[in-house]
C-alpha atoms as a PDB file:
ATOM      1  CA  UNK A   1       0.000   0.000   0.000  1.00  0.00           C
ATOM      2  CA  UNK A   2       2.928   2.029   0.052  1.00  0.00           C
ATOM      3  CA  UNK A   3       2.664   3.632  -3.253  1.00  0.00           C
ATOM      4  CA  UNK A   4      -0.802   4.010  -3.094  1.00  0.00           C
ATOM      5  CA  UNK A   5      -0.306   6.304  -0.149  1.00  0.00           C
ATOM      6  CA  UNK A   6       2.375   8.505  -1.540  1.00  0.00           C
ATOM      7  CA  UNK A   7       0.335   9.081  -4.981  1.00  0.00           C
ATOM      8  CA  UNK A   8      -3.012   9.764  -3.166  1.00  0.00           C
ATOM      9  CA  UNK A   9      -1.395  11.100   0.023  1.00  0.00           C
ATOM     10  CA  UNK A  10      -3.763   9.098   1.386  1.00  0.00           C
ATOM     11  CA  UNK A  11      -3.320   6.804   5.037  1.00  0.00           C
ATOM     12  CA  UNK A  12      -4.370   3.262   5.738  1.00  0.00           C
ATOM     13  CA  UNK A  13      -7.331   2.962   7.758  1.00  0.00           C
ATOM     14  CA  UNK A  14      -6.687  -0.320   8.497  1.00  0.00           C
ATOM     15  CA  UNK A  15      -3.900  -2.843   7.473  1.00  0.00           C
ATOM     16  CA  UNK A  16      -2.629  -6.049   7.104  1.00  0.00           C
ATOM     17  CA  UNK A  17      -0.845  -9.004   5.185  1.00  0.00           C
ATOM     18  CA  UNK A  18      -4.192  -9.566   3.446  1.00  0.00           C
ATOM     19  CA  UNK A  19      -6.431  -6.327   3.363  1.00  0.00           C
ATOM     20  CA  UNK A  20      -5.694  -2.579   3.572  1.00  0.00           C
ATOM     21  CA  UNK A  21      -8.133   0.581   3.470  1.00  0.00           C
ATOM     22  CA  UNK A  22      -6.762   3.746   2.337  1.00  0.00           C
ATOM     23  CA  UNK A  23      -8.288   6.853   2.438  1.00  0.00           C
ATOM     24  CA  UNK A  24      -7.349  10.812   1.563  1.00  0.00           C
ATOM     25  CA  UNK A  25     -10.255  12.601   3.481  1.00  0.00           C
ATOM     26  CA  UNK A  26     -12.984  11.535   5.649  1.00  0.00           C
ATOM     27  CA  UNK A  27     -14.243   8.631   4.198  1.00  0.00           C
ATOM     28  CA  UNK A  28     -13.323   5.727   6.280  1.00  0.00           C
ATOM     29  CA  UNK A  29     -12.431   4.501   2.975  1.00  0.00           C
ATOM     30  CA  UNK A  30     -11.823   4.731  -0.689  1.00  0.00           C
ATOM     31  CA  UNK A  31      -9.572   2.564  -1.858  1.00  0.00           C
ATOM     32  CA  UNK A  32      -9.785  -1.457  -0.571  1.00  0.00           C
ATOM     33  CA  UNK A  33      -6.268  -3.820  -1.657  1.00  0.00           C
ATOM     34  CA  UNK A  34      -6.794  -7.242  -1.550  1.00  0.00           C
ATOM     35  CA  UNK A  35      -4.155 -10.354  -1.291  1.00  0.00           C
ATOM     36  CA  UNK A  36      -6.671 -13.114   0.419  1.00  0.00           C
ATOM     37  CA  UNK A  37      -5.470 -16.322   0.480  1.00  0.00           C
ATOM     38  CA  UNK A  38      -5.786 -18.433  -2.444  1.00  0.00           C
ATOM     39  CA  UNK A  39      -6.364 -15.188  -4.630  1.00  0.00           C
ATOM     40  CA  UNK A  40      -4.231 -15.290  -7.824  1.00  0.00           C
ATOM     41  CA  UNK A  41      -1.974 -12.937  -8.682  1.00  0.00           C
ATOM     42  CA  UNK A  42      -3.234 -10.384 -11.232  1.00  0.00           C
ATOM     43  CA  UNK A  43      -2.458 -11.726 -15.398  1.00  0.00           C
ATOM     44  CA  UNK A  44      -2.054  -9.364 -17.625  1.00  0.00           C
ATOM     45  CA  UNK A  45      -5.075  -8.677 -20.742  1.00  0.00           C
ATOM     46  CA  UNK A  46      -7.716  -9.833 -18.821  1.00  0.00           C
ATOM     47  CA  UNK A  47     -10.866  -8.070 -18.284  1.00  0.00           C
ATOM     48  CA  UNK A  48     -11.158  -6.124 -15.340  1.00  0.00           C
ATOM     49  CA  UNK A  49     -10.776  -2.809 -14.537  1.00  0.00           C
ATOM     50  CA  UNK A  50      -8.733  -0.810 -16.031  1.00  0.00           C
ATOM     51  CA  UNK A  51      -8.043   2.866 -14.434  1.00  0.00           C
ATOM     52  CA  UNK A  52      -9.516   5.395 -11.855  1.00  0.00           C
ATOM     53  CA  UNK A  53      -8.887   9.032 -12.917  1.00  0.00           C
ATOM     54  CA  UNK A  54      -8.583  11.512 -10.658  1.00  0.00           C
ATOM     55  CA  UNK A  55      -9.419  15.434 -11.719  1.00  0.00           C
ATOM     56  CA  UNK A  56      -7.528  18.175 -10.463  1.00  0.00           C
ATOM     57  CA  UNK A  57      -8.795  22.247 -10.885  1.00  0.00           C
ATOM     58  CA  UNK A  58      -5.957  23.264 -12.572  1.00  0.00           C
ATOM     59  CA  UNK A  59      -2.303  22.093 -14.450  1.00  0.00           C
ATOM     60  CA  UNK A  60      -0.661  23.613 -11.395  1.00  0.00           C
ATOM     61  CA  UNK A  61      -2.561  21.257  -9.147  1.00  0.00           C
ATOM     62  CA  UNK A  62      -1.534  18.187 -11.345  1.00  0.00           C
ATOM     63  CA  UNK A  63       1.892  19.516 -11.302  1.00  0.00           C
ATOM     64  CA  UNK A  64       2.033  19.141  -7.679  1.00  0.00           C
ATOM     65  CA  UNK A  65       1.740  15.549  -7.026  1.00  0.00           C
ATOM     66  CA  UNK A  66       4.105  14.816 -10.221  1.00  0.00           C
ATOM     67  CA  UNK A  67       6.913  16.823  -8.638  1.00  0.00           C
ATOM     68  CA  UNK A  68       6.070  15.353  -5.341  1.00  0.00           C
ATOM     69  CA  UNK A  69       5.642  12.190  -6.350  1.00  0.00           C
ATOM     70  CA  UNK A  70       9.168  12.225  -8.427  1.00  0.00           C
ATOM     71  CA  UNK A  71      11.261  13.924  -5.565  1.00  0.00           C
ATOM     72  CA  UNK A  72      10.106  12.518  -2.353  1.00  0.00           C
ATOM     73  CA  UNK A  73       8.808   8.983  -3.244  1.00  0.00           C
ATOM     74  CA  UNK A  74      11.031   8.324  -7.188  1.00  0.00           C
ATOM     75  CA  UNK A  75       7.666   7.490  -8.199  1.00  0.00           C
ATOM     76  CA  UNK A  76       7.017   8.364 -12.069  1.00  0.00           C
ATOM     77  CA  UNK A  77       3.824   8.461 -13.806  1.00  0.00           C
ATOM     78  CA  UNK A  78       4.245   4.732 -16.517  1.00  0.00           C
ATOM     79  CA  UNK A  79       3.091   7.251 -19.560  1.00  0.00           C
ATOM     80  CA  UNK A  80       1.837  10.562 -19.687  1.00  0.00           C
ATOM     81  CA  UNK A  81      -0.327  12.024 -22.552  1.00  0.00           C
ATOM     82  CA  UNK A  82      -2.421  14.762 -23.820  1.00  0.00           C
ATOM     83  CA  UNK A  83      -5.903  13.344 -25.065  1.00  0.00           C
ATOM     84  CA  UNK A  84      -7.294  16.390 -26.051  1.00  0.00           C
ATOM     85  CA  UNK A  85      -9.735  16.789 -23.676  1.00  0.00           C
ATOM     86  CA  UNK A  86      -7.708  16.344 -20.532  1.00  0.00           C
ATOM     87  CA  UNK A  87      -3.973  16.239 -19.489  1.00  0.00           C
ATOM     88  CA  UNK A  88      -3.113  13.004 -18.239  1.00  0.00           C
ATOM     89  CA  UNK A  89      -0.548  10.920 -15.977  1.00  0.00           C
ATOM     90  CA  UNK A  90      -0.822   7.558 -15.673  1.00  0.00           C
ATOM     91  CA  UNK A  91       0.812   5.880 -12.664  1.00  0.00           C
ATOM     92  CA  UNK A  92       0.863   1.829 -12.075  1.00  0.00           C
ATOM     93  CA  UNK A  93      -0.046   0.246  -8.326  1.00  0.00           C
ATOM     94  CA  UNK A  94       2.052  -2.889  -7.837  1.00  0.00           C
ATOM     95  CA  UNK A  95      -0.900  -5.239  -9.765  1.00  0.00           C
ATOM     96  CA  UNK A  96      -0.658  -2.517 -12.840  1.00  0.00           C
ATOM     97  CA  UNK A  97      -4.088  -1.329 -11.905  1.00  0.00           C
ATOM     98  CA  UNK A  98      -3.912   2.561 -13.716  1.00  0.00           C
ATOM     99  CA  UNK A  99      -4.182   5.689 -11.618  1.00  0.00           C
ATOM    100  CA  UNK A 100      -4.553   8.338 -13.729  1.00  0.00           C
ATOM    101  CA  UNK A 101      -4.476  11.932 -12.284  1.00  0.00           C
ATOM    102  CA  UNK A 102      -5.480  14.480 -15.300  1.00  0.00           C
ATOM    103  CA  UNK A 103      -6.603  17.865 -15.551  1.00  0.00           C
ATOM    104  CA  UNK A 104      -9.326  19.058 -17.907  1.00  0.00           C
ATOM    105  CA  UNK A 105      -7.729  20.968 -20.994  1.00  0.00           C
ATOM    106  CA  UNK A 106     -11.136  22.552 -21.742  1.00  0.00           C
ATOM    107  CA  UNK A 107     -14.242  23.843 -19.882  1.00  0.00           C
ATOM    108  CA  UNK A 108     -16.775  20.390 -18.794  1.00  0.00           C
ATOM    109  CA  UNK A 109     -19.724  22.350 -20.725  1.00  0.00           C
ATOM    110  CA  UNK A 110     -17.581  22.655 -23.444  1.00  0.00           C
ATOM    111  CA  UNK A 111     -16.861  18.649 -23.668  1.00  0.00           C
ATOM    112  CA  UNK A 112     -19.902  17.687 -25.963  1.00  0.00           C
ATOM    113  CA  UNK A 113     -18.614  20.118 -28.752  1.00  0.00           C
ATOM    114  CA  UNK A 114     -15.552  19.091 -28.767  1.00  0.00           C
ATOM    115  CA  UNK A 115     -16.126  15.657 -29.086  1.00  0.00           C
ATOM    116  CA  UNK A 116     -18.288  16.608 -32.048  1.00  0.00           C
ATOM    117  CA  UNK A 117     -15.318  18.815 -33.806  1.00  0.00           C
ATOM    118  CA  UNK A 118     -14.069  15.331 -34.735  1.00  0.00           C
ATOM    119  CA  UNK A 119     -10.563  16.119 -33.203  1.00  0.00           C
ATOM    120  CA  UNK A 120     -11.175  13.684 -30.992  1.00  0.00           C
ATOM    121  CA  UNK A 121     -12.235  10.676 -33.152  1.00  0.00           C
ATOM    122  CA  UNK A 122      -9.585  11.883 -36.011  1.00  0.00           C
ATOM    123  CA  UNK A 123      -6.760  10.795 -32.431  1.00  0.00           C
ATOM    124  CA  UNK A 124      -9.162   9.285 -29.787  1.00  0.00           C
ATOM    125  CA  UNK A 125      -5.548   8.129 -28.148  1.00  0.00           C
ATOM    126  CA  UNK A 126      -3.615  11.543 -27.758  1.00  0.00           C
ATOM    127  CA  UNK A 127      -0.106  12.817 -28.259  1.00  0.00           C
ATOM    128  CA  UNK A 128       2.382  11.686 -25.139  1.00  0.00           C
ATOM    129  CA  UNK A 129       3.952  13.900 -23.310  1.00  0.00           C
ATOM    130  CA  UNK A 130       6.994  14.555 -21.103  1.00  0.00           C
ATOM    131  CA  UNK A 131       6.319  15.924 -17.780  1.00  0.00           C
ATOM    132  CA  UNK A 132       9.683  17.429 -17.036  1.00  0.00           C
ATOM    133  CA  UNK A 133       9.511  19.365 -19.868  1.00  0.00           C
ATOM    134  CA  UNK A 134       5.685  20.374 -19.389  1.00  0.00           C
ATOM    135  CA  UNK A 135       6.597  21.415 -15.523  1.00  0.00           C
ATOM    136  CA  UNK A 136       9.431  23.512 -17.013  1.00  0.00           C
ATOM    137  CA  UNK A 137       7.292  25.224 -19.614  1.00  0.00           C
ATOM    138  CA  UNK A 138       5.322  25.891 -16.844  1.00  0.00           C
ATOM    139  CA  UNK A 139       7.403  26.864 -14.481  1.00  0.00           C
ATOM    140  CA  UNK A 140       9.051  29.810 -17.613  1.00  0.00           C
ATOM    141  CA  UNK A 141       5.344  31.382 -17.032  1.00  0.00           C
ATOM    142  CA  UNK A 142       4.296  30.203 -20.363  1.00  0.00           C
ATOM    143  CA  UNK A 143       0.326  30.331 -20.436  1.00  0.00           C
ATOM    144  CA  UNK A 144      -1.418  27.052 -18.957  1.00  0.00           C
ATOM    145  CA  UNK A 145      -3.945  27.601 -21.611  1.00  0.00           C
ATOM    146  CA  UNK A 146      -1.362  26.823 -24.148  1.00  0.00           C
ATOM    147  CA  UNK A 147       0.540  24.356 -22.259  1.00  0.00           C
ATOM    148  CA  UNK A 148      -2.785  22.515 -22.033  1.00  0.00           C
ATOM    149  CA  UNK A 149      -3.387  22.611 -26.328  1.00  0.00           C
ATOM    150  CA  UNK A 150      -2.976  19.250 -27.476  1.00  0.00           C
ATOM    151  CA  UNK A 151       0.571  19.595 -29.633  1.00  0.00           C
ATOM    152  CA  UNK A 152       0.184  18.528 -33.383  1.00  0.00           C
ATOM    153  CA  UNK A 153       1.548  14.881 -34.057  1.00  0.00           C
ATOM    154  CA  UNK A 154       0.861  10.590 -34.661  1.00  0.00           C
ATOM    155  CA  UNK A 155      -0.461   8.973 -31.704  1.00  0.00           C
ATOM    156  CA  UNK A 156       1.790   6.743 -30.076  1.00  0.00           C
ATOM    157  CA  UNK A 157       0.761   2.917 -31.103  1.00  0.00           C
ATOM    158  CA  UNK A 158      -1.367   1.039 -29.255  1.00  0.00           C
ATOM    159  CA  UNK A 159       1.504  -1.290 -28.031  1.00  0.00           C
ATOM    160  CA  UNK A 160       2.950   1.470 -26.174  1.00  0.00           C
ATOM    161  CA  UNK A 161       0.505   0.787 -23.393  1.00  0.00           C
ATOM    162  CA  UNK A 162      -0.051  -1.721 -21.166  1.00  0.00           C
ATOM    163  CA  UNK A 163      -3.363  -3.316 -20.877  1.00  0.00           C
ATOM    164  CA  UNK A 164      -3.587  -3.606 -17.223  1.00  0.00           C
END
């Protein structure tokens, strides 16, 4: 549970060889990790889920937990692109379940058009990014508003990613 904690700088509720609750606020709990006995180990393409995204307001919030993430913990996100419609970082839990933390690039009302400006379905995958150099743009006070424009070029192939 480790990981989990750093990225979410969350705390276990509870915790042991075979169960652990994590939470970040409140809750007693989001976040349940199972290892039961006689569980199998996670396999690779199988269905299952696949991600939870969380949304932060802003590109400096999702800046935040990349730098912390990176400095304190040498935790790096496994890919990180721009879909168009958000800003995405994709970190892996120790089964390869997906966390991704994103930021919207564009207002939520907005979302509908632009999925019908056929950007989207002319690159429903997205351009990667890299985050040191995004952080640094960002950091030379260019405009989040730009830094958030998804950059002209072929989205990466599909192999690229890992199923699970």
């Amino acid at each position: 549970l480790s990981d989990l904690k750093s990225v979410l700088e969350g705390e276990a509720m509870y915790e042991n060889p075979a169960i652990g609750f994590v939470t970040y606020d409140t809750e007693h709990h989001r976040i349940a990790v199972l290892a039961l006995p006689g569980v199998q180990e996670h396999v690779d393409m199988t269905c299952g889920m696949h991600h939870i995204a969380f949304t932060y307001a802003n590109l400096s919030d999702l800046l935040a937990p990349y730098n912390r993430l990176k400095d304190n913990h040498e935790i790096t996100p496994e890919f990180c692109i721009n879909h168009g419609p958000t800003t995405s970082m994709y970190y892996f839990d120790p089964d390869k379940n997906q966390v991704e933390l994103q930021v919207d690039n564009i207002p939520e009302e907005n979302f509908a058009d632009y999925f019908a400006n056929g950007e989207f379905t002319s690159n429903p995958i997205g351009i990667k990014f890299d985050p040191d150099e995004l952080f640094g743009r960002y950091k030379a006070g260019e405009a989040e508003k730009d830094l958030l424009q998804r950059p002209d070029g072929t989205p990466p192939p599909l192999t690229d990613f890992p199923a699970n």
